[in-house]
Protein backbone atom coordinates (compact mmCIF):
# COMPACT_ATOMS: atom_id res chain seq x y z
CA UNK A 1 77.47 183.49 132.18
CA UNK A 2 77.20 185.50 128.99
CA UNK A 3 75.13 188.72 128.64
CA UNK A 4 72.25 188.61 126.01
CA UNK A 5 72.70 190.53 122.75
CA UNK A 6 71.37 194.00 123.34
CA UNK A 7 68.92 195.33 121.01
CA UNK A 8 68.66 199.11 122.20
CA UNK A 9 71.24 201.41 120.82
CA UNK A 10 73.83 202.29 124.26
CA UNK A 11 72.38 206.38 123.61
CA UNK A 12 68.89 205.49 124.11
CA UNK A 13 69.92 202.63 127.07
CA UNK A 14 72.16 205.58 128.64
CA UNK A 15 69.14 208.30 128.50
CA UNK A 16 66.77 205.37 129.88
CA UNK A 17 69.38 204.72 132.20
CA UNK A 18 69.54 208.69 133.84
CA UNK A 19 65.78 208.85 133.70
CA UNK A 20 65.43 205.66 135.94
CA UNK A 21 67.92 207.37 138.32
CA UNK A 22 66.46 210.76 138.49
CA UNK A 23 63.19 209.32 139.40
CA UNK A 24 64.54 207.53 141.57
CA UNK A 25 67.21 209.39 143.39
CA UNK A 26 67.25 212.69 142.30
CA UNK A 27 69.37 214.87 140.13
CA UNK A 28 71.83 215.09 142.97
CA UNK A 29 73.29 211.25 142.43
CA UNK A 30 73.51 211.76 138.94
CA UNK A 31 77.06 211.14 138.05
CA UNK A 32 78.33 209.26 134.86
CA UNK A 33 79.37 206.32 137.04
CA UNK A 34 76.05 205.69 138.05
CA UNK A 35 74.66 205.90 134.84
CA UNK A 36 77.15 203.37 133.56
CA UNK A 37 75.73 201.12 136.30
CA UNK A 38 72.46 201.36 135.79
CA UNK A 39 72.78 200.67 132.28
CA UNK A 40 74.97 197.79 132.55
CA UNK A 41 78.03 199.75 130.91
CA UNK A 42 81.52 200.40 131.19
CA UNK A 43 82.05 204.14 132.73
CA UNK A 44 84.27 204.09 129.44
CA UNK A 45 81.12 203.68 127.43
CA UNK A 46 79.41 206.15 128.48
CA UNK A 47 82.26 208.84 127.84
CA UNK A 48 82.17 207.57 124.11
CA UNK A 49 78.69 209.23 123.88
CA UNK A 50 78.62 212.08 126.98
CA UNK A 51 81.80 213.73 127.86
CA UNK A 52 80.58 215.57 130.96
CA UNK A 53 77.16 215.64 133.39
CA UNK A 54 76.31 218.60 131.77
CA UNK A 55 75.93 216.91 128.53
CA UNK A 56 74.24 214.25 129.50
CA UNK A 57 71.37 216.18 131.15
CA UNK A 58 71.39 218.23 128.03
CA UNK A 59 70.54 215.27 126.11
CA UNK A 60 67.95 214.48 128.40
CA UNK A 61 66.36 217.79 128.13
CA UNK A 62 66.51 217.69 124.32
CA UNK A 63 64.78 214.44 124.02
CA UNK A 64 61.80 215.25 126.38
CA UNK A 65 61.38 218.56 124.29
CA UNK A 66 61.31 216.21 120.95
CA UNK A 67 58.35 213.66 122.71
């Protein structure tokens, strides 16, 4: 079974990806391995992009301040 093509850029699918989960489950099971499962990546993928938790909440803040 092959994936289809995806059309939204991996930063925006992994900042989609955290907000699902902190709606969802809370800040607390926010870990970079979850992330990469909920947006259908490799945990690898995600560390091209976020290096740490911290980061990757600090990207979420920063986007939320741009809307």
């Amino acid at each position: 079974m092959t994936r289809p093509p995806r059309t939204t850029p991996t930063p925006d699918r992994l900042l989609a990806a955290a907000a699902r989960m902190v709606v969802r489950d809370r800040v607390r099971r926010l870990t970079l391995e979850a992330v990469a499962r909920e947006a259908q990546l490799s945990t690898g993928g995600v560390f091209d992009h976020v290096a740490t938790q911290e980061a990757l909440i600090q990207a979420m803040l920063a986007r939320l301040i741009q809307a």
